[in-house]
C-alpha atoms as a PDB file:
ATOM      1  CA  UNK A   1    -180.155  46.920 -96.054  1.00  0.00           C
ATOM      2  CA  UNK A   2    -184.271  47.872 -96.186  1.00  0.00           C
ATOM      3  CA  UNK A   3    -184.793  50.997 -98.852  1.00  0.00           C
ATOM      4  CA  UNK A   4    -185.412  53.896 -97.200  1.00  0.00           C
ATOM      5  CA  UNK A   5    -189.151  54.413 -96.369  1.00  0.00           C
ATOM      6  CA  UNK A   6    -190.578  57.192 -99.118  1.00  0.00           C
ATOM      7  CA  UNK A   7    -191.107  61.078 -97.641  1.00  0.00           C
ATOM      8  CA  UNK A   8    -194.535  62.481 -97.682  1.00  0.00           C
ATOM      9  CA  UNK A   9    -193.346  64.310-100.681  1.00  0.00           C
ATOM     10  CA  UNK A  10    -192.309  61.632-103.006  1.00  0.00           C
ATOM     11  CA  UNK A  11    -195.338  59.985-102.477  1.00  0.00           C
ATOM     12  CA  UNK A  12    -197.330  62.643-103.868  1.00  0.00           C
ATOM     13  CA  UNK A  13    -194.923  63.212-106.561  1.00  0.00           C
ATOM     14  CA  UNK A  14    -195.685  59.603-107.611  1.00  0.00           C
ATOM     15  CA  UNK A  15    -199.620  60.097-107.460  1.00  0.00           C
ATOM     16  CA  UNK A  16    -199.099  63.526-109.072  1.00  0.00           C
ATOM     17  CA  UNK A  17    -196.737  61.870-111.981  1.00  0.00           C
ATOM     18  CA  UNK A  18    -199.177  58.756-111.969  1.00  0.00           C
ATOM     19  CA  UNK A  19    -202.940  60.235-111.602  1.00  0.00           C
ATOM     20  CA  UNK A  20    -202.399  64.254-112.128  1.00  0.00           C
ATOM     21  CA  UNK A  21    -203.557  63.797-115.950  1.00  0.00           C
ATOM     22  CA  UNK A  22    -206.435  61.410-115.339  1.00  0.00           C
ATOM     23  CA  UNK A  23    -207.863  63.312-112.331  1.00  0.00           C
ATOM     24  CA  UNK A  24    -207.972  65.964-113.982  1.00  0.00           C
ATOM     25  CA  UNK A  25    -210.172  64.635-116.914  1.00  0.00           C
ATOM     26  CA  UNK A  26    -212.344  63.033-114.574  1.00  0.00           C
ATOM     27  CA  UNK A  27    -212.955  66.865-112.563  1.00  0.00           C
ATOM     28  CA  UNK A  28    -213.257  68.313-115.769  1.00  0.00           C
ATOM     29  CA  UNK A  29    -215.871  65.726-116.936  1.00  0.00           C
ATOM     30  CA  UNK A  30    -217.642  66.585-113.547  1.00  0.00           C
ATOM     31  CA  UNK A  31    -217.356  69.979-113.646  1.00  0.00           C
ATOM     32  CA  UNK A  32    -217.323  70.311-117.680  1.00  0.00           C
ATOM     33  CA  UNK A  33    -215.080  73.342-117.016  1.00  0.00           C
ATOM     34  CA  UNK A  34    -211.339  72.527-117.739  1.00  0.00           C
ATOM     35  CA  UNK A  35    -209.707  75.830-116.234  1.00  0.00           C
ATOM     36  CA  UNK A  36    -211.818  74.847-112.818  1.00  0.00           C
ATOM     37  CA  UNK A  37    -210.788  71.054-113.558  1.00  0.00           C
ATOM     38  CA  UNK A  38    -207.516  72.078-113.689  1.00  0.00           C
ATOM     39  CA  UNK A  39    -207.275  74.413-110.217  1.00  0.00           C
ATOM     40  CA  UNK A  40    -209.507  71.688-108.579  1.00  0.00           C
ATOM     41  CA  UNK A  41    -206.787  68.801-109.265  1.00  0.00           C
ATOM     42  CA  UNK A  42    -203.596  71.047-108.274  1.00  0.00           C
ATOM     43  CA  UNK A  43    -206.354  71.734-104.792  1.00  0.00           C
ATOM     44  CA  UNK A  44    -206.132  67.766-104.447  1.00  0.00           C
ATOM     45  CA  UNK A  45    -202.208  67.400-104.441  1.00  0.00           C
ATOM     46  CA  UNK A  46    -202.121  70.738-102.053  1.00  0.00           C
ATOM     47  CA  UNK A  47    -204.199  69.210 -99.939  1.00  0.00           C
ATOM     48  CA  UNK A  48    -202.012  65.888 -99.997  1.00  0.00           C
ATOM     49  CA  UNK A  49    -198.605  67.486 -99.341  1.00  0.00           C
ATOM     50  CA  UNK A  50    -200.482  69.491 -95.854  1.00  0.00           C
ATOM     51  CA  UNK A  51    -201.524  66.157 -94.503  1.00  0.00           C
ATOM     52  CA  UNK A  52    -199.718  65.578 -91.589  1.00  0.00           C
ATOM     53  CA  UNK A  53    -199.043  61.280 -92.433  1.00  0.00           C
ATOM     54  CA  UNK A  54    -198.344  59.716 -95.266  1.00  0.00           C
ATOM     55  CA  UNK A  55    -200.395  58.592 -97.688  1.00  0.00           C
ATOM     56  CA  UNK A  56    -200.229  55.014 -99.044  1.00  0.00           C
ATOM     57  CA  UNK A  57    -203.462  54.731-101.167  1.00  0.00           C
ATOM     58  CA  UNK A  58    -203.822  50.994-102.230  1.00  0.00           C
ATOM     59  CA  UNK A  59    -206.300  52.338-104.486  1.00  0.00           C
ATOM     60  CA  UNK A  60    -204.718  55.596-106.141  1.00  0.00           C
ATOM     61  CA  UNK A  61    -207.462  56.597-108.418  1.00  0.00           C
ATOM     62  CA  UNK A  62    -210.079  56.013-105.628  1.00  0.00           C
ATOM     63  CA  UNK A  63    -208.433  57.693-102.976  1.00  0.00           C
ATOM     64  CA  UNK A  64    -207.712  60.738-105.511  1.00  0.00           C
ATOM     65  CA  UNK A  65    -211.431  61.062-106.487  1.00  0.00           C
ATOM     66  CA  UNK A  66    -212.556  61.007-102.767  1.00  0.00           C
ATOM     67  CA  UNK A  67    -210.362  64.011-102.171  1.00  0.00           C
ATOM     68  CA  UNK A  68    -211.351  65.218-105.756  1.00  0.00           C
ATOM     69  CA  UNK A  69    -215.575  64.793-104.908  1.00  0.00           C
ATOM     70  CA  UNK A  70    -215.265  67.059-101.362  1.00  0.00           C
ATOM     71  CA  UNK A  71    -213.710  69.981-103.421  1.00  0.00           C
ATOM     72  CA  UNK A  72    -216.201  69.859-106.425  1.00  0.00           C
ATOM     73  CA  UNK A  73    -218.581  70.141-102.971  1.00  0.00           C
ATOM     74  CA  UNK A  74    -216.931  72.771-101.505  1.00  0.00           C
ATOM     75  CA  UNK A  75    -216.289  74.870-104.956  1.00  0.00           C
ATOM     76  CA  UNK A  76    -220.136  74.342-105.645  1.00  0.00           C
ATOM     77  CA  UNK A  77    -221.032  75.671-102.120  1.00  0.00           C
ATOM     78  CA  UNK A  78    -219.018  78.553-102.531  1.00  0.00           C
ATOM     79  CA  UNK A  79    -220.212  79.239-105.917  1.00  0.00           C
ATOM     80  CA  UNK A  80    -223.677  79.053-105.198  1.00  0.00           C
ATOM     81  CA  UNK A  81    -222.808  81.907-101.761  1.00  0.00           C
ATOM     82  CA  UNK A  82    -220.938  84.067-104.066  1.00  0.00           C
ATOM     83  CA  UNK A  83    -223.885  83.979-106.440  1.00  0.00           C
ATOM     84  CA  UNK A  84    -226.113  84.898-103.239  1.00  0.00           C
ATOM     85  CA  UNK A  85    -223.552  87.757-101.941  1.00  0.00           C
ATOM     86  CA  UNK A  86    -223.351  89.065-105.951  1.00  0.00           C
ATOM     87  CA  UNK A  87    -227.219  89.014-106.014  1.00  0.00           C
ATOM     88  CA  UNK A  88    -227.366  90.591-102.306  1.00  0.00           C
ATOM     89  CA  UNK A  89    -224.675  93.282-103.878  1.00  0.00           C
ATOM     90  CA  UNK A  90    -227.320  94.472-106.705  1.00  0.00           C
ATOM     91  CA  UNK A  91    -229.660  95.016-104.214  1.00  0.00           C
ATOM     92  CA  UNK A  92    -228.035  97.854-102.535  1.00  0.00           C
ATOM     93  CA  UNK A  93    -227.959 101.325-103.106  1.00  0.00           C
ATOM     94  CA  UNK A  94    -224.709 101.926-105.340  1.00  0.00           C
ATOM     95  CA  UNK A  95    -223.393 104.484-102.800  1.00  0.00           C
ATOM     96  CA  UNK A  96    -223.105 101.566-100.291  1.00  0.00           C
ATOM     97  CA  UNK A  97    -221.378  98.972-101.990  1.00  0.00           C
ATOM     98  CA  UNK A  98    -218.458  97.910-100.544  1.00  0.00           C
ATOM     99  CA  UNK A  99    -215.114  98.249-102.491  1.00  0.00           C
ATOM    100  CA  UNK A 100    -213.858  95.159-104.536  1.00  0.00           C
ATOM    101  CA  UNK A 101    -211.769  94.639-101.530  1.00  0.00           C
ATOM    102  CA  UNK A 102    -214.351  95.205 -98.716  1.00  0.00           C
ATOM    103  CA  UNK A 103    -216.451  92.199-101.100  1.00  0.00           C
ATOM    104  CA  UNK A 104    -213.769  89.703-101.487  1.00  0.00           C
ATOM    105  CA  UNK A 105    -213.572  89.822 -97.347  1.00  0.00           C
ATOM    106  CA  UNK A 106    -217.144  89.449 -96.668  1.00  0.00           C
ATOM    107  CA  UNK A 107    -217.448  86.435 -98.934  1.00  0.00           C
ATOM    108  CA  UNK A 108    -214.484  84.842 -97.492  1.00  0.00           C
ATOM    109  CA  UNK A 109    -216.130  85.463 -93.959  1.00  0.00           C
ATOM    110  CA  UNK A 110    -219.260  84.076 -95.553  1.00  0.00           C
ATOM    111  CA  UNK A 111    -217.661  80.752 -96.867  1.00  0.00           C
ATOM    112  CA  UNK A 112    -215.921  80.479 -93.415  1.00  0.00           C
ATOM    113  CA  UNK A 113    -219.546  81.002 -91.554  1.00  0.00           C
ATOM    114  CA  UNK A 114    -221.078  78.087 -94.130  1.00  0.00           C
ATOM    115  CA  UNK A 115    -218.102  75.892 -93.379  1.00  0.00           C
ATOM    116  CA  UNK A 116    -218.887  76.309 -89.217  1.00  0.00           C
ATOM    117  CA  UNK A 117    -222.595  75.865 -89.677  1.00  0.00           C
ATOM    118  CA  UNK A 118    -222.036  72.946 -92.182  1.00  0.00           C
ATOM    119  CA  UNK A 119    -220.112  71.062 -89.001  1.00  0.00           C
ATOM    120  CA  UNK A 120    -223.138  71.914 -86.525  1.00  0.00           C
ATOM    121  CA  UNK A 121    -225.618  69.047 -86.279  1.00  0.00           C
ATOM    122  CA  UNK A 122    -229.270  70.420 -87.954  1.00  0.00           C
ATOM    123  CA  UNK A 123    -230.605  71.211 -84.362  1.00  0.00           C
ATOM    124  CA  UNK A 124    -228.187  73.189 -83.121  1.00  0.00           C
ATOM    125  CA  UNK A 125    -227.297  75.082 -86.817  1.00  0.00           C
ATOM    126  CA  UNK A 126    -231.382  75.480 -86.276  1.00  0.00           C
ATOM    127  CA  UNK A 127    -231.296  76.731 -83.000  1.00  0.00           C
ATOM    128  CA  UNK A 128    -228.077  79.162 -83.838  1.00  0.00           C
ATOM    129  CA  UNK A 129    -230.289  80.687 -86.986  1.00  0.00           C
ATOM    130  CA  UNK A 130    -233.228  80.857 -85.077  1.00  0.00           C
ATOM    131  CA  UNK A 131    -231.173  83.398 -82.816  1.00  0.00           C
ATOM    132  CA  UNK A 132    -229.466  85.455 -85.122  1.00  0.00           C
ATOM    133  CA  UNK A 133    -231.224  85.444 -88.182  1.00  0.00           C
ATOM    134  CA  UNK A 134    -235.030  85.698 -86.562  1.00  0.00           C
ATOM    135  CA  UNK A 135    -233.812  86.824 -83.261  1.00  0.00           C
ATOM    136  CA  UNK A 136    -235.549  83.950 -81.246  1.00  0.00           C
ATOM    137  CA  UNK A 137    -234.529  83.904 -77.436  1.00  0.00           C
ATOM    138  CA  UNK A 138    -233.533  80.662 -75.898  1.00  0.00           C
ATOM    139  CA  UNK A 139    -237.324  79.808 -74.608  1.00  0.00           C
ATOM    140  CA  UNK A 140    -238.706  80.430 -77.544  1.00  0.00           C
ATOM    141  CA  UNK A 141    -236.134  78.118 -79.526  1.00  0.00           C
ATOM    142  CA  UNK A 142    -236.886  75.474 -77.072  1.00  0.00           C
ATOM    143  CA  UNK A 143    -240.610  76.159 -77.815  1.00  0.00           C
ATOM    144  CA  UNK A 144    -239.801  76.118 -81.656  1.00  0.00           C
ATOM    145  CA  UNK A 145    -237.866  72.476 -81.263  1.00  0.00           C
ATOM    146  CA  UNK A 146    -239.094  71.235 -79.063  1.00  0.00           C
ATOM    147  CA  UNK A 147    -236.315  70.953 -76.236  1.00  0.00           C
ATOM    148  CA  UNK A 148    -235.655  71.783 -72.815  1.00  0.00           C
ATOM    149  CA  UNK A 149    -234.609  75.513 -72.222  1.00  0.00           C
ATOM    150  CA  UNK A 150    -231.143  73.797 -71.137  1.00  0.00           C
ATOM    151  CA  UNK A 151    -230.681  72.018 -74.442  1.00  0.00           C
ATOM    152  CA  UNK A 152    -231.546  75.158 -76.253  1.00  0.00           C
ATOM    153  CA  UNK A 153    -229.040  77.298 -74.274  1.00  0.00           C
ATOM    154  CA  UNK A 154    -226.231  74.686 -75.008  1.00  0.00           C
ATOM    155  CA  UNK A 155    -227.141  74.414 -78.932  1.00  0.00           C
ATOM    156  CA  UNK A 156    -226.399  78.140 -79.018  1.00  0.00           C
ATOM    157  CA  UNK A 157    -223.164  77.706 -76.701  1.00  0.00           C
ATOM    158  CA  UNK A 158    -221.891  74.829 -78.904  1.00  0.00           C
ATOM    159  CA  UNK A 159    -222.629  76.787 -82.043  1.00  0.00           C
ATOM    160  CA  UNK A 160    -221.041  80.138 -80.347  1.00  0.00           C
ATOM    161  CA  UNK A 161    -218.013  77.824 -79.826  1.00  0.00           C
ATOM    162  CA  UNK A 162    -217.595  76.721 -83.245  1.00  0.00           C
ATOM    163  CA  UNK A 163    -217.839  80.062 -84.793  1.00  0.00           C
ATOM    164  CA  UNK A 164    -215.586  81.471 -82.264  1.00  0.00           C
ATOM    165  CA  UNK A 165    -212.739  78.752 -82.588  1.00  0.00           C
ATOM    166  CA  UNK A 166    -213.042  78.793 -86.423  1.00  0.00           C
ATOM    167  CA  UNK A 167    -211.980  82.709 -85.562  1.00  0.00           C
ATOM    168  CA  UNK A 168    -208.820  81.820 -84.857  1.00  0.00           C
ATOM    169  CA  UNK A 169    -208.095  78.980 -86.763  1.00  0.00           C
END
């Protein structure tokens, strides 16, 4: 009689019993901040018990830090837009600060907005910043890259698209 093949959760009890302690050292030497360290390595085993397969690293400790490496990315991107929104914040007039709660939304829509325009290819996250930040219209974003009209018009489209589908996601 063959063992029974392991669940998606047993295998990431194994890595968790087997690699939870020495990931974490490793994100903490990275990051040289345990309590982040910590949050970042429980992130990698939440992330491993969503996948949708199972896992079946030949290479634990590798597999582990790959996982580990694109969340020390991601917390140091949304560090750095916090520290832009904060900065942004003590700029306004104090009457028009948004509540704690008003803040906390607008940075979440903000990491969601760098996550969409982080998955654009440069031209069209270009040609989508050239329209709403400087409000460029198609011909003159074609002018600006260098494109056809037509290839302008679907940059925006494609990048319209993304934002709109990360919406509902």
């Amino acid at each position: 009689m063959q063992p029974a093949e392991p669940t998606l959760q047993q295998e990431v009890c194994g890595l968790y019993r087997d690699h939870h302690h020495w990931l974490k050292g490793w994100l903490q030497h990275k990051l040289d901040n345990a309590f982040d360290a910590a949050d970042l390595a429980q992130d990698v085993f939440v992330r491993l018990l969503t996948r949708q397969e199972l896992v079946a690293a030949r290479e634990p400790k590798a597999f582990l830090s790959t996982i580990a490496r694109r969340l020390v990315v991601e917390h140091w991107r949304r560090r750095e837009l916090e520290l832009a929104w904060l900065e942004t914040l003590a700029a306004w007039p104090e009457a028009e600060v948004p509540s704690p709660e008003s803040r906390a939304i607008f940075l979440e829509a903000l990491v969601a907005i760098d996550a969409v325009l982080d998955s654009l290819k440069p031209a069209v996250r270009t040609a989508f910043l050239l329209a709403q930040l400087d409000g460029f219209t198609c011909p003159r974003i074609a002018q600006e890259l260098g494109v056809s009209l037509a290839t302008a018009e679907r940059y925006i489209a494609k990048a319209l698209r993304a934002c709109y589908a990360q919406r509902f996601e």
